[in-house]
PDB file of N, CA and C in Angstrom:
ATOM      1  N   UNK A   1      87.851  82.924 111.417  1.00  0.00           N
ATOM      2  CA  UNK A   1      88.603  82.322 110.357  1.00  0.00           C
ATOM      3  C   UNK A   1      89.593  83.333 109.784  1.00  0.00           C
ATOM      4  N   UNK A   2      90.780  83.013 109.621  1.00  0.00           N
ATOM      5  CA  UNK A   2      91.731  83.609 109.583  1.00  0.00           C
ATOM      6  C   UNK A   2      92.191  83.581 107.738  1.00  0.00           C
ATOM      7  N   UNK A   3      92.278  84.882 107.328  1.00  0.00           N
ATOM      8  CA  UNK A   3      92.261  84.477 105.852  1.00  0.00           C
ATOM      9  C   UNK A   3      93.921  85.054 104.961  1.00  0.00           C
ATOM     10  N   UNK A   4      94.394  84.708 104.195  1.00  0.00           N
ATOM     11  CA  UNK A   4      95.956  84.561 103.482  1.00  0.00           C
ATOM     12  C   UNK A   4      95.746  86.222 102.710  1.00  0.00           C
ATOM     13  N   UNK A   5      96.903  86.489 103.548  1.00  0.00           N
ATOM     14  CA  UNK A   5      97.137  87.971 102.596  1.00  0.00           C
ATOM     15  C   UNK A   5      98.430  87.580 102.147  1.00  0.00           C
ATOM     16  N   UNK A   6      98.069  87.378 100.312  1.00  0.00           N
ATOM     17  CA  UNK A   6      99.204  86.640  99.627  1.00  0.00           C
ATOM     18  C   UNK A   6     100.312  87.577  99.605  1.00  0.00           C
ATOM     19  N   UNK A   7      99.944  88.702  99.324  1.00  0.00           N
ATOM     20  CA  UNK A   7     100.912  89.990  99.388  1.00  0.00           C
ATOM     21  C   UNK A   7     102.016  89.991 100.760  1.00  0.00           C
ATOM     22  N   UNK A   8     101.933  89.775 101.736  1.00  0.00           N
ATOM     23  CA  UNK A   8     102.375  89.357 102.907  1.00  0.00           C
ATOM     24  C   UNK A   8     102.974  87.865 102.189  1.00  0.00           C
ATOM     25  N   UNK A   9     102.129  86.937 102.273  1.00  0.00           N
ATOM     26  CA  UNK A   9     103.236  85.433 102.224  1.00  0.00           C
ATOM     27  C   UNK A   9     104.401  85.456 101.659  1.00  0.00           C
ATOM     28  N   UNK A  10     104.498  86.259 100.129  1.00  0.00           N
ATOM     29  CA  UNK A  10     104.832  86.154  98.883  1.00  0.00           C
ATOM     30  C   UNK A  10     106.382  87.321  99.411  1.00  0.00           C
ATOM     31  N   UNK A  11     105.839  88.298 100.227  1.00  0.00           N
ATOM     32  CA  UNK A  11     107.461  88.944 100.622  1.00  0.00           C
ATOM     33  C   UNK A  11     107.861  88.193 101.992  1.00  0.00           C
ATOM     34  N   UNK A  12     106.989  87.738 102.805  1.00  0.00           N
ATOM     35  CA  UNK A  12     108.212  86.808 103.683  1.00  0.00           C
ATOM     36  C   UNK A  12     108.576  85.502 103.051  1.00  0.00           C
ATOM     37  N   UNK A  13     108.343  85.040 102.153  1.00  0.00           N
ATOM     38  CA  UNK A  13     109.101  84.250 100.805  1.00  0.00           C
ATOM     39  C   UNK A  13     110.011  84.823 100.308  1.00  0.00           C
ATOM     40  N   UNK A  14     110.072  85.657 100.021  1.00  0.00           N
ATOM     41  CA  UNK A  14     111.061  87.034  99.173  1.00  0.00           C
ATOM     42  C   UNK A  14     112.213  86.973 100.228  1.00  0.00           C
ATOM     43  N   UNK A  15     111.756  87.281 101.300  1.00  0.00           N
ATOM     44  CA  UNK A  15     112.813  88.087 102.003  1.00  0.00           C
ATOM     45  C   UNK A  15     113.464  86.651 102.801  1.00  0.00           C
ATOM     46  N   UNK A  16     112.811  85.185 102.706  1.00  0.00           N
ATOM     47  CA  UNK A  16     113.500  83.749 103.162  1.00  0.00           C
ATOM     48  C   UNK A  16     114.445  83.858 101.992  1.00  0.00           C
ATOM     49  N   UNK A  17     113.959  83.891 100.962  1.00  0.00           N
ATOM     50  CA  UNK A  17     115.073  83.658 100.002  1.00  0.00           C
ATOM     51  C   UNK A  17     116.421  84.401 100.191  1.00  0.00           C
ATOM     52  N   UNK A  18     116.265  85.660 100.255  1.00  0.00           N
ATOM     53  CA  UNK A  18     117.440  86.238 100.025  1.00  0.00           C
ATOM     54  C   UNK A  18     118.045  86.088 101.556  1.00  0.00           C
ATOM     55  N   UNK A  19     117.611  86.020 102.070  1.00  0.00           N
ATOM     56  CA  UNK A  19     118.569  85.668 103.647  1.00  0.00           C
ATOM     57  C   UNK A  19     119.166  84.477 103.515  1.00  0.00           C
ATOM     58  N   UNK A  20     118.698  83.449 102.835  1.00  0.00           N
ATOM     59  CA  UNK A  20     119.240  82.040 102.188  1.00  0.00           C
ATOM     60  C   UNK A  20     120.406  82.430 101.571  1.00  0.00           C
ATOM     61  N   UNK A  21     120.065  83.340 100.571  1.00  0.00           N
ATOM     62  CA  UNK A  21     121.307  83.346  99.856  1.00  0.00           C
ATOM     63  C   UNK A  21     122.680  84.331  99.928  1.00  0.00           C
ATOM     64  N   UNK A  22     121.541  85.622 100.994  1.00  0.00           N
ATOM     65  CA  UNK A  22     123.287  86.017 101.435  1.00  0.00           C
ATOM     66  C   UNK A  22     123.775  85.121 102.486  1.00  0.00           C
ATOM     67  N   UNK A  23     123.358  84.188 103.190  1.00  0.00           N
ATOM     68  CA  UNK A  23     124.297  83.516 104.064  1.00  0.00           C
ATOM     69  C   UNK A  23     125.783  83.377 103.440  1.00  0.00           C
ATOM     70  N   UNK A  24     125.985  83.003 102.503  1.00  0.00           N
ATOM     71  CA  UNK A  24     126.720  82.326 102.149  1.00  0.00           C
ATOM     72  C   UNK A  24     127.735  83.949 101.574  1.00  0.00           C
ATOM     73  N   UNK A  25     127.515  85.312 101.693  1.00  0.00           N
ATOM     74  CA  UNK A  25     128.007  86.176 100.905  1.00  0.00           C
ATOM     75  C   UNK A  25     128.364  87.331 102.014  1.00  0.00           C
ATOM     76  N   UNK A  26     129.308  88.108 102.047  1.00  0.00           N
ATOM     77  CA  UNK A  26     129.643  88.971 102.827  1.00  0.00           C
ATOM     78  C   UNK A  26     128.729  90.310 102.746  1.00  0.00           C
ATOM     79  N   UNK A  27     129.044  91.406 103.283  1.00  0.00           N
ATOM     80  CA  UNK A  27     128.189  92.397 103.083  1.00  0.00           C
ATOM     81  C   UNK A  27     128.979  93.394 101.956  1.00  0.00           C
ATOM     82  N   UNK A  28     130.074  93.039 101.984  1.00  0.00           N
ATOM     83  CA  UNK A  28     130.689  93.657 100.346  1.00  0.00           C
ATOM     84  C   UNK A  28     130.121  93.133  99.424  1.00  0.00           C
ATOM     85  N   UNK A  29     130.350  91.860  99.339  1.00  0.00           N
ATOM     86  CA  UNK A  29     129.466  91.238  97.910  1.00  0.00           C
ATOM     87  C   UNK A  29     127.964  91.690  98.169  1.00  0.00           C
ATOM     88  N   UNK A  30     126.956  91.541  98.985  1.00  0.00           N
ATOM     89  CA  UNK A  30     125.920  92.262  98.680  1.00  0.00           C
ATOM     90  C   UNK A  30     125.728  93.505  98.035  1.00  0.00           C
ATOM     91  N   UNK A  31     126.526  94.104  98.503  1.00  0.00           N
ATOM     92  CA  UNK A  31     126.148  96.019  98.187  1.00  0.00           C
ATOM     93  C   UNK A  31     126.716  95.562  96.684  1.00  0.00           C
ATOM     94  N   UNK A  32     127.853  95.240  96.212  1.00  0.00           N
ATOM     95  CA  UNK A  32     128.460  95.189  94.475  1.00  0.00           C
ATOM     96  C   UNK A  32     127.171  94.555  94.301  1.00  0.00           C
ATOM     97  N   UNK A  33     126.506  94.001  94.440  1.00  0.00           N
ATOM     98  CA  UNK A  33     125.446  92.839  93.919  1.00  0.00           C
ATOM     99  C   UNK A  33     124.338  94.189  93.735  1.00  0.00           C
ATOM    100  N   UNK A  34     124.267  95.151  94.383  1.00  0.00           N
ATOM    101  CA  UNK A  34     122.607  95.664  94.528  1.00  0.00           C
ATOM    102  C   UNK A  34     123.434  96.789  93.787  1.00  0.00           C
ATOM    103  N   UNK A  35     124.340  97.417  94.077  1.00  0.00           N
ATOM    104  CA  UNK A  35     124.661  98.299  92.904  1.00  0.00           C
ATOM    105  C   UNK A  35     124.952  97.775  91.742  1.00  0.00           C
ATOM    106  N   UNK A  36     125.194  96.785  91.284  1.00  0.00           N
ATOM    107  CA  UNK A  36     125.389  96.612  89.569  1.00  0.00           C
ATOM    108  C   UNK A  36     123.625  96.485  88.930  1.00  0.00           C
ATOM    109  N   UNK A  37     123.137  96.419  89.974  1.00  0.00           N
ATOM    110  CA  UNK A  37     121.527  95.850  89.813  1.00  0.00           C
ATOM    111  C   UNK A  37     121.042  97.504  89.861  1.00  0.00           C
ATOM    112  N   UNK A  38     121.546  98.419  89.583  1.00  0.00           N
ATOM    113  CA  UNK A  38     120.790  99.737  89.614  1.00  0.00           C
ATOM    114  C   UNK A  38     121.748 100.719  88.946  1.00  0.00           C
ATOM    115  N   UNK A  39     123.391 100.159  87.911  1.00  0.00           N
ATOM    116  CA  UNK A  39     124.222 101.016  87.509  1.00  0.00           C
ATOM    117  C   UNK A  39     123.311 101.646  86.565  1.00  0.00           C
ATOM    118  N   UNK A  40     122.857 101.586  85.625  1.00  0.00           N
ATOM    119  CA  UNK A  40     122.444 103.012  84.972  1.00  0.00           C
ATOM    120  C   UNK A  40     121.906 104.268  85.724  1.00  0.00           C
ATOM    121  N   UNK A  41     121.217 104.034  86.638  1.00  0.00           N
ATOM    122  CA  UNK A  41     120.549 105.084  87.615  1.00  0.00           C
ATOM    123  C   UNK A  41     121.393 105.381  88.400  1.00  0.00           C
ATOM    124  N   UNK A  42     122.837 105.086  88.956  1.00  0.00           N
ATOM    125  CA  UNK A  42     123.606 105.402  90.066  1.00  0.00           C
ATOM    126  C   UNK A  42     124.911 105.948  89.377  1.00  0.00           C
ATOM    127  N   UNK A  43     124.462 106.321  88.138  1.00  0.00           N
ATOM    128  CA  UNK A  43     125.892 107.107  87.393  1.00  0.00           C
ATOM    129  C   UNK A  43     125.672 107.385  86.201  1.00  0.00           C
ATOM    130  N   UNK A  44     124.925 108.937  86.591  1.00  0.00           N
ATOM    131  CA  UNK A  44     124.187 109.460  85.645  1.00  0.00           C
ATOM    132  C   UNK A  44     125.186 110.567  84.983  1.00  0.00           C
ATOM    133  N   UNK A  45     124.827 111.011  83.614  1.00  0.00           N
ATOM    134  CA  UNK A  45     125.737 111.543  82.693  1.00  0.00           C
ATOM    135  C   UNK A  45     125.284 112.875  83.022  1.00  0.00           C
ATOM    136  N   UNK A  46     127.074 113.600  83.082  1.00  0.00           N
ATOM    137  CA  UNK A  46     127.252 114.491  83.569  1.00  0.00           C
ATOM    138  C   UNK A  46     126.079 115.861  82.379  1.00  0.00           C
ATOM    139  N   UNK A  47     125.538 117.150  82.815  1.00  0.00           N
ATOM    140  CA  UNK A  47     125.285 117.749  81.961  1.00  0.00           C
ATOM    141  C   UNK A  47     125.681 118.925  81.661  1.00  0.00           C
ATOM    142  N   UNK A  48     127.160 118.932  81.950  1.00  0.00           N
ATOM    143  CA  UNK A  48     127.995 120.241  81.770  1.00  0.00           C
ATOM    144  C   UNK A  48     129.221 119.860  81.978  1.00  0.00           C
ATOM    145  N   UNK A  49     130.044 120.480  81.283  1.00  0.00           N
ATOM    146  CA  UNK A  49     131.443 119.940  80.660  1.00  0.00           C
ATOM    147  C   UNK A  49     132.264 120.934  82.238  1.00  0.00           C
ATOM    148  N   UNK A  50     133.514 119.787  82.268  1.00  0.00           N
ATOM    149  CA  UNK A  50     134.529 120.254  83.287  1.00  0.00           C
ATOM    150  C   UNK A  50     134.989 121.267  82.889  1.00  0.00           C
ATOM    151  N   UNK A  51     135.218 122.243  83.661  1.00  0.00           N
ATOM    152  CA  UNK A  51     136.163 123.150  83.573  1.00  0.00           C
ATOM    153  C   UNK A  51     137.156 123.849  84.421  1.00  0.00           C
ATOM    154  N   UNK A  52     138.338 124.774  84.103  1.00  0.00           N
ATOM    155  CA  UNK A  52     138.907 124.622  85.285  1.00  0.00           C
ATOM    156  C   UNK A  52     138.593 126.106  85.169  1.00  0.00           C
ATOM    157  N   UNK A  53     138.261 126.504  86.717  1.00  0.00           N
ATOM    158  CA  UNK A  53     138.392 128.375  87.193  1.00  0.00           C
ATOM    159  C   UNK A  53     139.803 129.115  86.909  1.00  0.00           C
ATOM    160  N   UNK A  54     138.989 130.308  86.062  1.00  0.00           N
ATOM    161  CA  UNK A  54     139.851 130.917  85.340  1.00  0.00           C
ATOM    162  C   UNK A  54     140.617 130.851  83.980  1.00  0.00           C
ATOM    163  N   UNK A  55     139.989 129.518  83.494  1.00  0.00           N
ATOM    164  CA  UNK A  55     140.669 128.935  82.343  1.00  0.00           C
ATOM    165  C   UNK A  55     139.919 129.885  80.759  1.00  0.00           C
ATOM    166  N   UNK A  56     140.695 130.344  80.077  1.00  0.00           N
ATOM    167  CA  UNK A  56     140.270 130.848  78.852  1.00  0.00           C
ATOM    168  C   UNK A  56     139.560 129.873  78.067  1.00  0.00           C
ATOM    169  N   UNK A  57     138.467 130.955  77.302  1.00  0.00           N
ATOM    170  CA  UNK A  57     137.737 129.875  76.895  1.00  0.00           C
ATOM    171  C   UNK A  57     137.956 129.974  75.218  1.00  0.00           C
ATOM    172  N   UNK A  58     138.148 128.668  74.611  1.00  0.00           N
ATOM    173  CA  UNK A  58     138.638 128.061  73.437  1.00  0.00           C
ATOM    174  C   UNK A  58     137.797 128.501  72.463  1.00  0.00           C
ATOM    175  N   UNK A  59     138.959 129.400  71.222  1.00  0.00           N
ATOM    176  CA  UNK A  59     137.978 129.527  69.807  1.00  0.00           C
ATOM    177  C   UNK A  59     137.456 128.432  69.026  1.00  0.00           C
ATOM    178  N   UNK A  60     136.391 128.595  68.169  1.00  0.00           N
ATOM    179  CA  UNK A  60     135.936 127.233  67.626  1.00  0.00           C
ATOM    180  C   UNK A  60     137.197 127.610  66.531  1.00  0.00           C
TER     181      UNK A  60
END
């Protein structure tokens, strides 16, 4: 007797869906789609100020 590993059903459900729905979407629109879905983490704040080599550095 063969028994349901829901964990299994539940991502080849997952992964019907989204093949459903990129049909209809190019592979540009995917990637904008999965990067706006992760912009805080994919453009992280810088932690040191630009500078240019050799440039004097400014009195307060």
């Amino acid at each position: 007797m063969a028994t349901v590993n829901r964990a299994k059903e539940s991502l080849r459900k997952e992964q019907q869906e989204q093949r459903q729905a990129s049909r209809g979407k190019g592979r540009d629109a995917e990637l904008d789609e999965a990067l706006k879905g992760t912009f805080p983490a994919s453009d992280p704040v810088a932690s040191q100020t630009a500078t240019k080599p050799g440039a004097k550095k400014r009195a307060h």
